[in-house]
N, C-alpha and C. Protein backbone atom coordinates (compact mmCIF):
# COMPACT_ATOMS: atom_id res chain seq x y z
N UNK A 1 -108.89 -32.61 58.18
CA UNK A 1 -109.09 -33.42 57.00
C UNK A 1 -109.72 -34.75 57.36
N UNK A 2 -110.66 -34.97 56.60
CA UNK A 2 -111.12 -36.27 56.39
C UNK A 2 -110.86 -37.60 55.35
N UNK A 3 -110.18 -38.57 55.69
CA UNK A 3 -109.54 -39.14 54.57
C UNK A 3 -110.55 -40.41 54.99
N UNK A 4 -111.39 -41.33 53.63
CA UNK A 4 -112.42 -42.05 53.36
C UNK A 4 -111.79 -42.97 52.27
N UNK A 5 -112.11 -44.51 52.49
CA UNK A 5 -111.71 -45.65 51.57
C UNK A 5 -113.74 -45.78 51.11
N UNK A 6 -113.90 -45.75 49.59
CA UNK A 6 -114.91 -45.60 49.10
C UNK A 6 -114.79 -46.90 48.20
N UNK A 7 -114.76 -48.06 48.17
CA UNK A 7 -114.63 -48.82 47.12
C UNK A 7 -114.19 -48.47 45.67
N UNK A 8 -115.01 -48.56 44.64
CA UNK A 8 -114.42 -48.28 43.44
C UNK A 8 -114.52 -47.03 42.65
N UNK A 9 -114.77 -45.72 44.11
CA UNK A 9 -114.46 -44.59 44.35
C UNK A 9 -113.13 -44.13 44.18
N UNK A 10 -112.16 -44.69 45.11
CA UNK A 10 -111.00 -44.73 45.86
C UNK A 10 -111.29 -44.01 46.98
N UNK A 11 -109.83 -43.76 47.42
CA UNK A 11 -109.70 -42.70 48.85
C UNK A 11 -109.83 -41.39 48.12
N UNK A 12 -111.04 -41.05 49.18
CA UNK A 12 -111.22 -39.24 49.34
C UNK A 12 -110.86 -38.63 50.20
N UNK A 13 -110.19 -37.31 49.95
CA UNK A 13 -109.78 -36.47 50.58
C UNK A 13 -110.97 -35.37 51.08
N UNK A 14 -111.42 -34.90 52.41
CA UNK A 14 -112.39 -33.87 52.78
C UNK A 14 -111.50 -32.98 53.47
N UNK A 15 -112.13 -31.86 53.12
CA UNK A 15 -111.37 -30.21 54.36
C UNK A 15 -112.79 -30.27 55.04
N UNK A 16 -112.58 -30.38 56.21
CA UNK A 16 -113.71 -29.88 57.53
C UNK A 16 -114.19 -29.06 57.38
N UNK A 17 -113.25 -28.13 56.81
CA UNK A 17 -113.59 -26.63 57.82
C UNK A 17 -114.62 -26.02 56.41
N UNK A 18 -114.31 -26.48 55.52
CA UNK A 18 -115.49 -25.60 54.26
C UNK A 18 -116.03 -26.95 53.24
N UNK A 19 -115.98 -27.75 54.55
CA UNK A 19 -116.81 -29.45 53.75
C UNK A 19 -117.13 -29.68 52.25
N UNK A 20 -115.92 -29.53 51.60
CA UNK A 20 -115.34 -30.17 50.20
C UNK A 20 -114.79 -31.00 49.78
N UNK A 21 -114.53 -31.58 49.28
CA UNK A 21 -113.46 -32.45 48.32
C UNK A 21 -112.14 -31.86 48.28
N UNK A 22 -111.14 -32.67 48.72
CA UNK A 22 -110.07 -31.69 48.01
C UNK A 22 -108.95 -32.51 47.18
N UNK A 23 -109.07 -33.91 47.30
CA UNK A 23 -108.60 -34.81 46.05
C UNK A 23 -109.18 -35.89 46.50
N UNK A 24 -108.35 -36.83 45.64
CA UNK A 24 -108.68 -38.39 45.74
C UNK A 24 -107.71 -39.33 45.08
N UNK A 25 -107.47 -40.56 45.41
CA UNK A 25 -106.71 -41.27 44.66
C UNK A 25 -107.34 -42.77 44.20
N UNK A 26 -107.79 -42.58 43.16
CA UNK A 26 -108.03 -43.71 42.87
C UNK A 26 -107.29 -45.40 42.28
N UNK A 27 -107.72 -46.34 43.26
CA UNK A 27 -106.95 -47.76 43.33
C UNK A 27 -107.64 -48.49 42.76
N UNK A 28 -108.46 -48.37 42.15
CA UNK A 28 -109.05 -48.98 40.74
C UNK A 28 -109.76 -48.58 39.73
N UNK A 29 -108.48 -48.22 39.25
CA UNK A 29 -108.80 -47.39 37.88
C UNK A 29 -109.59 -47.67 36.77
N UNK A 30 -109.46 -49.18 36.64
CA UNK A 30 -110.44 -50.34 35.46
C UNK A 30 -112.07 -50.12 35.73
N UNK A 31 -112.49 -49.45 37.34
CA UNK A 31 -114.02 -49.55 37.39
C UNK A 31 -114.51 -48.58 36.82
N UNK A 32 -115.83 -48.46 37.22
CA UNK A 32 -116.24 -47.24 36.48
C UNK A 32 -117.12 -46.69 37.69
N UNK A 33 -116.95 -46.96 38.83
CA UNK A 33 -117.48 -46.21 40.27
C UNK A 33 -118.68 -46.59 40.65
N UNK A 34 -119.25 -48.09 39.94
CA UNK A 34 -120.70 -48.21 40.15
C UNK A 34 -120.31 -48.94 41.51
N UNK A 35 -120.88 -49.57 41.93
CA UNK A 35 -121.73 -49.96 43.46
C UNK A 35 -121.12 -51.60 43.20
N UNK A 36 -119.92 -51.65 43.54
CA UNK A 36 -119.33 -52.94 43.75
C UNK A 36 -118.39 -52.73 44.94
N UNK A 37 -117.55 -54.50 45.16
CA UNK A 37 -116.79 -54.34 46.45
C UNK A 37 -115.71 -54.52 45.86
N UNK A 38 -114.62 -53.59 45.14
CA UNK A 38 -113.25 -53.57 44.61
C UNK A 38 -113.11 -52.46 45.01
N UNK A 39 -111.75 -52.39 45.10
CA UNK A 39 -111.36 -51.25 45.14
C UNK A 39 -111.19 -51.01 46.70
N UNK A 40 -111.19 -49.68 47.08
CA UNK A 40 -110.41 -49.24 48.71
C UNK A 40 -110.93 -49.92 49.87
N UNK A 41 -110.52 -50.49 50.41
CA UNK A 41 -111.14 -50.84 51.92
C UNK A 41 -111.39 -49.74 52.81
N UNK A 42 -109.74 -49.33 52.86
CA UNK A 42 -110.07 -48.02 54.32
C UNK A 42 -108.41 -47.79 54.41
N UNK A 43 -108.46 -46.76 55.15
CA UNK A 43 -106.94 -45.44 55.05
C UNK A 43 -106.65 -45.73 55.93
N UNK A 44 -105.85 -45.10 56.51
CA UNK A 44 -104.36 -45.40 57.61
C UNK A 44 -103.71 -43.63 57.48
N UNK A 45 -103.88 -43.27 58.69
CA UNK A 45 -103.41 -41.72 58.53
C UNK A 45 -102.16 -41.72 59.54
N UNK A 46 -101.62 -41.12 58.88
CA UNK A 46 -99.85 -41.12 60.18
C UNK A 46 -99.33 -39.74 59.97
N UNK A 47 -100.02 -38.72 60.92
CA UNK A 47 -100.31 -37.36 60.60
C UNK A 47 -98.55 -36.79 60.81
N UNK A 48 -97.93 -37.37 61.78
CA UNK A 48 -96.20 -36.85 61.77
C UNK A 48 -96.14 -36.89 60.73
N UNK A 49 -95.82 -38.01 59.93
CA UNK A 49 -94.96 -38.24 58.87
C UNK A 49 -95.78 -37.85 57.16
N UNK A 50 -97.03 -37.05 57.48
CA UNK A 50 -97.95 -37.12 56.39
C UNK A 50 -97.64 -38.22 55.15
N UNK A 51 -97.84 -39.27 55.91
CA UNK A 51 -98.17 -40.51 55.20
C UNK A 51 -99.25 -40.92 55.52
N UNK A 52 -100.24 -41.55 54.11
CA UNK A 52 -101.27 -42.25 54.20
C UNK A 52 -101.57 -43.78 53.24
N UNK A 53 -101.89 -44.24 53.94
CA UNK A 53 -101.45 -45.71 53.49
C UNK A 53 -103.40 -46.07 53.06
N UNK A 54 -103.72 -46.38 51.82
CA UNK A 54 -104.60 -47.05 51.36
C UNK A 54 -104.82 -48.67 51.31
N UNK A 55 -105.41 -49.36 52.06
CA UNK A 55 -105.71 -50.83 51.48
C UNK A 55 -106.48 -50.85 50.24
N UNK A 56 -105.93 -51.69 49.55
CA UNK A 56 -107.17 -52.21 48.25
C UNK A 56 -107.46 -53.76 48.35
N UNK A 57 -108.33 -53.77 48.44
CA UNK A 57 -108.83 -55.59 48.62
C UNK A 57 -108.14 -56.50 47.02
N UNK A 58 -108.01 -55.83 46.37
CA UNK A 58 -107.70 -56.95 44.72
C UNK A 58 -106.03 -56.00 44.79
N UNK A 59 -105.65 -55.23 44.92
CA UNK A 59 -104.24 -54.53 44.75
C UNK A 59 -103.48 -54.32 45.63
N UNK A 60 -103.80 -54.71 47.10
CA UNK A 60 -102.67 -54.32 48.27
C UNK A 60 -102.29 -52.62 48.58
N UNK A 61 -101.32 -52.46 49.07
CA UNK A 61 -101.53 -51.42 49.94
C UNK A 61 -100.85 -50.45 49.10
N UNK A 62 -100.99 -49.35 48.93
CA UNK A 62 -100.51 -47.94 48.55
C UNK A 62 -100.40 -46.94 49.53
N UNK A 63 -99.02 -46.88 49.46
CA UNK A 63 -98.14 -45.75 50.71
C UNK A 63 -98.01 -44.52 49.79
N UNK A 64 -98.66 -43.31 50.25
CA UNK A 64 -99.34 -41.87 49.79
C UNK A 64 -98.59 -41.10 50.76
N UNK A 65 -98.19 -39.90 50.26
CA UNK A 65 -97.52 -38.58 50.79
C UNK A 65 -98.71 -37.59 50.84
N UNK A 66 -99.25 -36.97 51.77
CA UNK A 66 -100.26 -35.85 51.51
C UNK A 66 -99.20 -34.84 51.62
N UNK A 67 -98.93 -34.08 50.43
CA UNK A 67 -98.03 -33.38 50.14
C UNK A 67 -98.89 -32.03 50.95
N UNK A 68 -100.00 -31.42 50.94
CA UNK A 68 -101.00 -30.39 51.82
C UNK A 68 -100.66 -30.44 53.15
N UNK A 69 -100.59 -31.68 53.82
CA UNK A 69 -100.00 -31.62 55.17
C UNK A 69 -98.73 -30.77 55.73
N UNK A 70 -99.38 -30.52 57.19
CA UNK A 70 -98.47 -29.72 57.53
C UNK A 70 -96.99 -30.19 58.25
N UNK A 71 -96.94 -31.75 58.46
CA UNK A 71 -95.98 -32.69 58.22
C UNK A 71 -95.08 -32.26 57.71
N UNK A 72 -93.34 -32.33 57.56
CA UNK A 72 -92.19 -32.39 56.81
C UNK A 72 -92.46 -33.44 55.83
N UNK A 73 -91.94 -33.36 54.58
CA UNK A 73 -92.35 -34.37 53.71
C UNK A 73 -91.10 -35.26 54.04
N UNK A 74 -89.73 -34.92 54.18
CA UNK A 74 -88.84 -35.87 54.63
C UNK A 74 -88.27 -35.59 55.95
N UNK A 75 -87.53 -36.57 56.59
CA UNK A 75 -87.41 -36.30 57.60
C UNK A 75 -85.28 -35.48 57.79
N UNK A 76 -85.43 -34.61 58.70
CA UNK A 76 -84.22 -33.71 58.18
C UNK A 76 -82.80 -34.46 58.02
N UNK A 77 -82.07 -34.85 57.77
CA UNK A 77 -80.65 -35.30 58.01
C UNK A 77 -80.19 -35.33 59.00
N UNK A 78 -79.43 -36.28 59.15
CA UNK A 78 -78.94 -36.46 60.60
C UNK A 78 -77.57 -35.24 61.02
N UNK A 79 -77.50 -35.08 62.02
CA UNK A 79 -76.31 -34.28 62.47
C UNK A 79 -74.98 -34.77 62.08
N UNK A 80 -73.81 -34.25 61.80
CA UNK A 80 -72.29 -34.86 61.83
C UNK A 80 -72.06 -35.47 62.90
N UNK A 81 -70.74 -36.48 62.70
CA UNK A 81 -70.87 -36.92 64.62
C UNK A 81 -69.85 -35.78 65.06
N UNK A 82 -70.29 -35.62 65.99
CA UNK A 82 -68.91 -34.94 66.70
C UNK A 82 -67.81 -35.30 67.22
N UNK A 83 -66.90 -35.11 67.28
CA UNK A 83 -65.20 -35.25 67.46
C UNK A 83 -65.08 -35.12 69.00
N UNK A 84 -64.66 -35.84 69.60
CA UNK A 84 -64.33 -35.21 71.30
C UNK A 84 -63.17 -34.44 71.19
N UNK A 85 -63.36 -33.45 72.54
CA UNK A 85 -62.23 -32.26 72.08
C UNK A 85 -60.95 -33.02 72.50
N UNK A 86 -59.65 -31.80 71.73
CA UNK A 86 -58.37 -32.82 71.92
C UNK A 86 -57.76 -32.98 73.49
N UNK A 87 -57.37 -33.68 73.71
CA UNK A 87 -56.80 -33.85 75.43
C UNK A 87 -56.02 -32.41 75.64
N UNK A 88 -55.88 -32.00 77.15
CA UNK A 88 -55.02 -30.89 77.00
C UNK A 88 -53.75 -31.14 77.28
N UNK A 89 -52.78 -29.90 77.24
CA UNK A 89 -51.40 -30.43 77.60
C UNK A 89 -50.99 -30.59 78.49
C-alpha cells in the first residue's frame, strides 16, 4: 500500500499490486480539491499497529485505523497475574 498526503485532496490510499485507489480520507472537507495549500501535508504509517496518522496544516493531526491492514486492530489483553504455587508441607 501506498498512503499519499495530497493537499485539498486528502490522504490516498494505493494497492501496488493492481495500482488503484482503494480509499481516502479527506481533512478538508470545505475545499473543493482545486490546486491550493490546505489541507494534508503528509502520513505517518505504523504498519504493527495499523495506525496512520495524517497532518493537516489548518486542522492538526488525525489518528486513522486502516481497518484492511493486516495489523490486529487492538492490541490482545493482558494475561491474569499468576499466583505462586502454595509452599509445601
Amino acid at each position: 500500500r501506498l498512503y499519499v498526503a495530497n493537499y485539498a485532496s486528502g490522504m490516498r490510499v494505493f494497492d501496488l499490486s493492481s495500482r488503484s485507489e482503494m480509499g481516502y480520507f479527506d481533512t478538508y472537507p470545505d475545499g473543493d480539491g482545486t490546486k491550493n495549500w490546505n489541507g494534508a501535508w503528509g502520513t505517518y504509517v505504523f504498519p504493527a499497529s495499523g495506525l496512520v496518522v495524517v497532518s493537516d496544516q489548518n486542522r492538526g493531526l488525525f489518528v486513522l485505523e486502516d481497518l484492511g491492514s493486516s495489523a490486529p486492530s487492538h492490541p490482545p489483553p493482558p494475561s491474569p497475574p499468576t499466583s505462586p504455587p502454595p509452599p509445601s508441607p
